[in-house]
Protein backbone atom coordinates (compact mmCIF):
# COMPACT_ATOMS: atom_id res chain seq x y z
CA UNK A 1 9.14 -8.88 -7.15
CA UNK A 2 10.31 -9.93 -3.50
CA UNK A 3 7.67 -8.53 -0.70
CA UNK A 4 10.43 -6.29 0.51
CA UNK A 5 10.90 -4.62 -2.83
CA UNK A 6 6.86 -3.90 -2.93
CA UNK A 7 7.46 -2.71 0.39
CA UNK A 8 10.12 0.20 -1.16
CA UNK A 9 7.72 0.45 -4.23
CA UNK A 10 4.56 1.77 -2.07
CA UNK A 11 7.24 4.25 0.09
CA UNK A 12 7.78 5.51 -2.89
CA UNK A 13 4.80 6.05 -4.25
CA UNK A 14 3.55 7.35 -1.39
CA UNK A 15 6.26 10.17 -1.22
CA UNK A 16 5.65 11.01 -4.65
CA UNK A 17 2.22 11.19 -3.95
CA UNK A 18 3.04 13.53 -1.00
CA UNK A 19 5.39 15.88 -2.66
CA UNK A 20 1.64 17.47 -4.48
CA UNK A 21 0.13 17.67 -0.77
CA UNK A 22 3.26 19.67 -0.41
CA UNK A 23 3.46 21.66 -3.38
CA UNK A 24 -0.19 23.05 -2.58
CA UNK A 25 0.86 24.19 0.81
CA UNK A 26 4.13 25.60 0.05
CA UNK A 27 3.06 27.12 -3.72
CA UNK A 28 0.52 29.48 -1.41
CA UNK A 29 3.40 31.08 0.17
CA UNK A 30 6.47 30.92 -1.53
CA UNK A 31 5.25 31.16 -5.06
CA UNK A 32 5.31 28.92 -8.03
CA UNK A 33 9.15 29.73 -8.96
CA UNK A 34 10.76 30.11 -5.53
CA UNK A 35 9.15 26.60 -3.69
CA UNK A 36 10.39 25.09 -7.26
CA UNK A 37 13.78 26.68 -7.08
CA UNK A 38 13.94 25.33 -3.41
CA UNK A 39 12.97 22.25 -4.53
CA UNK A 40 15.24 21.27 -7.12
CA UNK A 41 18.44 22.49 -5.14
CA UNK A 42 17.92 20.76 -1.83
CA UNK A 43 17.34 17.68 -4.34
CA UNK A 44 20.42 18.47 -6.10
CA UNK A 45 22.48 18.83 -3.28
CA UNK A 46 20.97 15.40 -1.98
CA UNK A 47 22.05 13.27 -5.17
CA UNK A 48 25.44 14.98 -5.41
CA UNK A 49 26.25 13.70 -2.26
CA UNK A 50 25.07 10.38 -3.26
CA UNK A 51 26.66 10.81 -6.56
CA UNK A 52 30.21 12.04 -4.29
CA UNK A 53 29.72 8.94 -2.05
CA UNK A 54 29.57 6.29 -4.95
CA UNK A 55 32.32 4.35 -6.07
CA UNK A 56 34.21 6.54 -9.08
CA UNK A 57 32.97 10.21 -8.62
CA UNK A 58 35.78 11.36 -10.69
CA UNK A 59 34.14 9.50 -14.12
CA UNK A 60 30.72 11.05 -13.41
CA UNK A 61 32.01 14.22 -12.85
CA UNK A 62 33.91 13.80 -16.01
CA UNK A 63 30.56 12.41 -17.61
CA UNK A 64 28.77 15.59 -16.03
CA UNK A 65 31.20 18.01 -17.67
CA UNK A 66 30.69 16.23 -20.55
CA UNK A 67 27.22 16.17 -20.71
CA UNK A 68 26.55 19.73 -19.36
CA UNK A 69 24.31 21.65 -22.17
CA UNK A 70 22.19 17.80 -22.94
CA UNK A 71 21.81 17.46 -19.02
CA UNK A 72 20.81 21.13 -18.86
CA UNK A 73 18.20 20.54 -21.16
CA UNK A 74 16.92 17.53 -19.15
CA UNK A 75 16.91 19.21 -16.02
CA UNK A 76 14.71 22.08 -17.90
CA UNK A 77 12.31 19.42 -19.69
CA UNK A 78 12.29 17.09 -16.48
CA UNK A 79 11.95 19.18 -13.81
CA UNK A 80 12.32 23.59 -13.71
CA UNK A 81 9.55 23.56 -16.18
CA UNK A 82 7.01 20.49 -14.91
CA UNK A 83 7.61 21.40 -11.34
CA UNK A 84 6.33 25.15 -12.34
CA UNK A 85 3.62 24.23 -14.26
CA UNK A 86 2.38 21.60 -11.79
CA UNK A 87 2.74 24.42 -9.02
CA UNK A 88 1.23 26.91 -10.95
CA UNK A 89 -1.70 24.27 -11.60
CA UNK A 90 -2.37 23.73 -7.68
CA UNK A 91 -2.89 27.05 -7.14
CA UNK A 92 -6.18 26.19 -8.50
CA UNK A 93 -7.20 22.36 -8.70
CA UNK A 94 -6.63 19.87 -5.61
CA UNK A 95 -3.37 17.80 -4.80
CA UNK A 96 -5.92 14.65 -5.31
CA UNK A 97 -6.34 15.79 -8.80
CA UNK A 98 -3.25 17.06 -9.74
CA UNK A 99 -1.44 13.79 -8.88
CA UNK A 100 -4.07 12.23 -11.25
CA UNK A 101 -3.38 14.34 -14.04
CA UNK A 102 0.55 13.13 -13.12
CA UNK A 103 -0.16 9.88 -14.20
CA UNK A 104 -0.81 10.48 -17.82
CA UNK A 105 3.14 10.99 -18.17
CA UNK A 106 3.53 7.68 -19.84
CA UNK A 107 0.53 8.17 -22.40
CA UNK A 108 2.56 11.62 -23.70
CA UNK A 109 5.33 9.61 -23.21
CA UNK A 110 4.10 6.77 -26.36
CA UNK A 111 2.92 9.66 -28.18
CA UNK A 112 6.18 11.42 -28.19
CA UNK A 113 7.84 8.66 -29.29
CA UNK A 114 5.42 7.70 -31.56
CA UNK A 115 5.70 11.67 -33.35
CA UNK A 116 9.57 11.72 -32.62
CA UNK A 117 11.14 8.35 -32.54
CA UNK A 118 8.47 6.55 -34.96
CA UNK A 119 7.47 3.87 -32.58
CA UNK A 120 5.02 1.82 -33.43
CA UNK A 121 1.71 2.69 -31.82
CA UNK A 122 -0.63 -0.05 -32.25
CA UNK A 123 -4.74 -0.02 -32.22
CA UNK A 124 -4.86 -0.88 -28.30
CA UNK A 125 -2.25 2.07 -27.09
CA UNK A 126 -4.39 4.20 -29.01
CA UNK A 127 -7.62 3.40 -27.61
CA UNK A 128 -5.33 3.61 -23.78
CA UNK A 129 -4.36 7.18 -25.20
CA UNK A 130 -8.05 8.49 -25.69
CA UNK A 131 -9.32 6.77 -22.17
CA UNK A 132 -6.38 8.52 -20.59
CA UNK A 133 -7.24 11.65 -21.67
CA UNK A 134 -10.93 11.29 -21.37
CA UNK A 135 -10.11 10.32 -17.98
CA UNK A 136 -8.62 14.10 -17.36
CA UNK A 137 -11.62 15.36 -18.79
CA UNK A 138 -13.97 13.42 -16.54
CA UNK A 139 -11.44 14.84 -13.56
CA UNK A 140 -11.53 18.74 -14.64
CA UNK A 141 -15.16 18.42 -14.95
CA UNK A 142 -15.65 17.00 -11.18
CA UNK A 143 -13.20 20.15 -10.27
CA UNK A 144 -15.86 22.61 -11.83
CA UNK A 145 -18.66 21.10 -10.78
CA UNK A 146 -17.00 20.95 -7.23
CA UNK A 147 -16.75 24.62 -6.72
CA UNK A 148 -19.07 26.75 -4.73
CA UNK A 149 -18.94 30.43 -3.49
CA UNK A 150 -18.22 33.15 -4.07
CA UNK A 151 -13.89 32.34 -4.28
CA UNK A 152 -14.76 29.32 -6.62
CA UNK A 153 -12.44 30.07 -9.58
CA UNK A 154 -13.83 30.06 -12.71
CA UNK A 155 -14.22 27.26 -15.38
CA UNK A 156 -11.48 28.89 -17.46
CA UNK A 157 -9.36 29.37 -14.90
CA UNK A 158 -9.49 25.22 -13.41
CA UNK A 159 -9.18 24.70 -17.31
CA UNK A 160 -6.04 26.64 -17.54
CA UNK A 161 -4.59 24.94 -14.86
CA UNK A 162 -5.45 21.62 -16.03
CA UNK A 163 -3.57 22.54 -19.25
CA UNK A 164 -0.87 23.49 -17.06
CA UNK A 165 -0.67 20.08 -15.45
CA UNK A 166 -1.24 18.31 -18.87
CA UNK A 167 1.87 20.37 -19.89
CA UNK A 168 4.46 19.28 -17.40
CA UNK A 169 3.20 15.44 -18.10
CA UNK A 170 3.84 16.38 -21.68
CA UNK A 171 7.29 17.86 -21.10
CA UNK A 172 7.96 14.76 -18.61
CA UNK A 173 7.20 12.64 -21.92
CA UNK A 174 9.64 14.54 -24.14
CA UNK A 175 12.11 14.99 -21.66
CA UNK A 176 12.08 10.41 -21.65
CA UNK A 177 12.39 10.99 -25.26
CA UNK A 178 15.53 13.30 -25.48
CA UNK A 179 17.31 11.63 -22.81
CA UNK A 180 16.89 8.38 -24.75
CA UNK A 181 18.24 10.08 -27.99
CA UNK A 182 21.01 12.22 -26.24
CA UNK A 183 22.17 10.09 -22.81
CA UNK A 184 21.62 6.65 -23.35
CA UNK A 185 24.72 4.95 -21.75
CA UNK A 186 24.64 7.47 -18.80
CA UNK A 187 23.92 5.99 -15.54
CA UNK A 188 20.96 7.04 -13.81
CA UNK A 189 22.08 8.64 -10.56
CA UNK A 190 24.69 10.86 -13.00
CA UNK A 191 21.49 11.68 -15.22
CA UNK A 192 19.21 12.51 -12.01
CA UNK A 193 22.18 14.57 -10.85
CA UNK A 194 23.28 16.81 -13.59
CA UNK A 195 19.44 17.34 -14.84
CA UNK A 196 18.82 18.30 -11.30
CA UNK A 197 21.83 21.00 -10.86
CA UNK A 198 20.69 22.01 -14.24
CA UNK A 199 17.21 23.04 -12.85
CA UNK A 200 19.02 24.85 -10.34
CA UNK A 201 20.81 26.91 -12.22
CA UNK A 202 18.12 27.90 -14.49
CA UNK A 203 15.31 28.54 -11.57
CA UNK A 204 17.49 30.28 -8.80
CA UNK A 205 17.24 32.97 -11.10
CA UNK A 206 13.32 33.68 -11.27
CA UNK A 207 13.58 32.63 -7.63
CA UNK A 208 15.44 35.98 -6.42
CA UNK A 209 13.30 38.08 -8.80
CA UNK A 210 9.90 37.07 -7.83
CA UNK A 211 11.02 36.11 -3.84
CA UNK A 212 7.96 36.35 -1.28
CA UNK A 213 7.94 39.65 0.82
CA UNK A 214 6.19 38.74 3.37
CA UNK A 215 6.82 36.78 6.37
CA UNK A 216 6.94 32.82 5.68
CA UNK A 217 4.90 30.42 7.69
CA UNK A 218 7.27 27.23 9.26
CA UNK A 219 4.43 25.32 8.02
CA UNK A 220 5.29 26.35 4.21
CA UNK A 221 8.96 26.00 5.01
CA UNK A 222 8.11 22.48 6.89
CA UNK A 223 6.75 21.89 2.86
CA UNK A 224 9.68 22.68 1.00
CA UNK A 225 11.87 20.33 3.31
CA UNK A 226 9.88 17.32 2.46
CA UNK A 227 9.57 18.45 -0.93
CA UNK A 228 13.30 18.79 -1.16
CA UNK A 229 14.52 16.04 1.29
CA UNK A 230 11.88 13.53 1.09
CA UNK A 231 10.18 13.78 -2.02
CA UNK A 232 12.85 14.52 -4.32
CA UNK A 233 16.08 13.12 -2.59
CA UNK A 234 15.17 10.29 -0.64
CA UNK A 235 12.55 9.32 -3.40
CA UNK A 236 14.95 9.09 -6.29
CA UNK A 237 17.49 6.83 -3.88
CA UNK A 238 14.72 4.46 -3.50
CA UNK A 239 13.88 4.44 -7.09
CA UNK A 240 17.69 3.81 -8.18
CA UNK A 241 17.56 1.38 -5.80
CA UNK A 242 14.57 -0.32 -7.43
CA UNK A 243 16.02 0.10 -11.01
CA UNK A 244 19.33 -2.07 -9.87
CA UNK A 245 16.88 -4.85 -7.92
CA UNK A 246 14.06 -5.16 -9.65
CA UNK A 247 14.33 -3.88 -13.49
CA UNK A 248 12.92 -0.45 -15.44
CA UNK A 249 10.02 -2.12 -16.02
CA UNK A 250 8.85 -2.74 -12.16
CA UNK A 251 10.44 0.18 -11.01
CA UNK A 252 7.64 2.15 -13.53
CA UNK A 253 4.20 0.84 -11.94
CA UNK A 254 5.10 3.15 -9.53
CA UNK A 255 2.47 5.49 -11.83
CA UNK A 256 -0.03 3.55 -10.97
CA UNK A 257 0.14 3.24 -7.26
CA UNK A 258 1.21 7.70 -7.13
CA UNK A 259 -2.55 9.01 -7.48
CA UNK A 260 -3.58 6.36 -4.76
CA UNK A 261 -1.43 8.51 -2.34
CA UNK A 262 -1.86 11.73 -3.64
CA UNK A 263 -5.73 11.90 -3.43
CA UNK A 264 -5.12 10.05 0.05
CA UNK A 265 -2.96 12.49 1.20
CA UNK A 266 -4.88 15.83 0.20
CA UNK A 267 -8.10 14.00 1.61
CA UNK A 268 -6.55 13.40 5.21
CA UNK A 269 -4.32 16.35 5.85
CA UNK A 270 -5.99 19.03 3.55
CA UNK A 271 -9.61 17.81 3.93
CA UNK A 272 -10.11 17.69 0.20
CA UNK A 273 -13.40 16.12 -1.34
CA UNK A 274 -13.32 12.62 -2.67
CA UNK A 275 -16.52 12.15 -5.29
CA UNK A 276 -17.19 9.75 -7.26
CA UNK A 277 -16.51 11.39 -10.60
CA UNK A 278 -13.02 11.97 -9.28
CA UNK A 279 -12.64 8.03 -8.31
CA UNK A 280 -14.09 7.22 -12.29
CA UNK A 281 -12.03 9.91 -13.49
CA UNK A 282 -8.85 8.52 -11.80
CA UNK A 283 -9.62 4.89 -13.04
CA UNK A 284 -10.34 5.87 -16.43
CA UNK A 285 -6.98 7.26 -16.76
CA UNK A 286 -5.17 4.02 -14.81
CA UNK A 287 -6.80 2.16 -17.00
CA UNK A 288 -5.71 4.09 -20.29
CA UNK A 289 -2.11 4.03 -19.30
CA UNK A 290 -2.21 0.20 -18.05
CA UNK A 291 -3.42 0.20 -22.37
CA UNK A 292 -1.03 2.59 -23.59
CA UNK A 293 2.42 1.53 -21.99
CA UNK A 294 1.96 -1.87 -22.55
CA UNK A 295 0.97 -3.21 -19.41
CA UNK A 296 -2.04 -4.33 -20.48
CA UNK A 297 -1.22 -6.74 -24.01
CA UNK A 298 -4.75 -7.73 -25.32
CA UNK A 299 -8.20 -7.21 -24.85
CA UNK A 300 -10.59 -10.18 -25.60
CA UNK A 301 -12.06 -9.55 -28.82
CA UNK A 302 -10.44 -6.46 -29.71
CA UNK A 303 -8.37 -6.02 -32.75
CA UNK A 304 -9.10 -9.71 -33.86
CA UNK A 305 -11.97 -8.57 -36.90
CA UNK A 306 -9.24 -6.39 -38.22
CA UNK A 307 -6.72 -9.01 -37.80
CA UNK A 308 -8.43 -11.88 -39.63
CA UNK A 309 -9.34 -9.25 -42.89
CA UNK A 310 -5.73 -8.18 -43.09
């Protein structure tokens, strides 16, 4: 990968990693389904311009007519419902955290397709699996233990938002999975695009109904403009970008580098604690993903007993 395509990899894994510092100052305010619902249409509006600008709008419009009730269902899987749940979740556990808890996309991801699709999941991408997740466990547990006074939320209640979080990676892993089975051959901005206006349509809804009201802070506002703007449209114009230059496959350790910046972030602009047990916890589940998506291919010594006796 040329040095000015790492350069476009780390921008955008640092405004992924920002868009949870922003979700737990906007969520506060707004709401879980209104900041979403903001969200997801100044994103929208973003890629349709792109979309607009490109060189044959009239065949992905086409394609997005098309496509409507599959798209819809991506843009439901891929982003009303994960962006909710991950909201929801900061209400409770740290952006740091949160953005950890991201990373275990790819390990539902394998597991999906392993349930759904019948790939093959061999003894290594197992063992990735189980560090992955004991990796969350390690991270919830540092959130508990973390909590003091008298507004400390309760066990159950960081537990229930860790679920929440483990949900939308889930539902980020089936949503990979159904747009494989349903929209392979559909270009990637038209994909981002319809799923996105899809999300739209089926959180504007729940937005009006549950609308703050009370007054809103610019500073929550000043949130939901990078979400929309920076973290959503921008973001996904640098990743197409890196999906035409440097492959799927590059474009992806961008999972890796995301919970760098989001415990970075909510440590310098939200003063969040850094332990240790967070650190282990976050390179427990790095480390289980590098084993379950493939990046890492062998272990010395493991697997080659069973080998030899088969």
């Amino acid at each position: 990968m040329k040095t000015r395509h790492v350069v476009q990899l780390l921008v955008l894994a640092a405004l992924w990693g920002a868009s949870f510092l922003f979700i737990r100052v906007g969520v506060a305010e707004f709401g879980v389904a209104p900041l979403m619902a903001l969200r997801v249409t100044i994103g929208s509006a973003f890629l349709l311009v792109m979309l607009i600008t490109r060189g044959s709008p009239r065949a992905a419009f086409a394609t997005l007519g098309k496509r409507a009730v599959p798209l819809f269902i991506v843009g439901v899987l891929n982003s009303a419902a994960p962006f909710c749940l991950f909201a929801f979740a900061e209400l409770t556990l740290s952006a740091g955290a949160t953005s950890v808890i991201n990373a275990t996309t790819p390990l539902w991801g394998a597991l999906v397709a392993y349930v759904w699709l019948g790939d093959r999941l061999t003894a290594l991408r197992t063992l990735g699996m189980a560090l992955g997740f004991a990796g969350v466990v390690t991270l919830v547990w540092d959130q508990v233990a973390s909590a003091h006074g008298a507004l400390a939320p309760a066990p159950a209640t960081t537990a229930l938002a860790a679920a929440a979080a483990m949900g939308a990676a889930l539902l980020y892993g089936i949503a990979a999975n159904y747009t494989k089975r349903h929209l392979t051959g559909v270009d990637a901005l038209t994909i981002a695009t319809g799923s996105m206006l899809g999300s739209s349509l089926a959180l504007v809804p729940f937005a009006i109904a549950t609308w703050p009201a009370g007054h809103i802070s610019a500073y929550a506002w000043g949130s939901v403009l990078g979400l929309g703007i920076a973290c959503t449209g921008v973001a996904y114009l640098i990743y197409f970008h890196l999906l035409n230059v440097a492959g799927p496959a590059r474009a992806m350790t961008v999972t890796f580098v995301v919970p760098v910046f989001g415990i970075l972030w909510g440590a310098m602009f939200l003063h969040e604690q850094v332990s240790l047990v967070m650190l282990e916890g976050c390179s427990i589940v790095l480390v289980g993903t590098a084993l379950a998506t493939g990046v890492i291919k062998r272990i010395p010594g493991f697997g080659q007993h069973t080998r030899r006796t088969s």
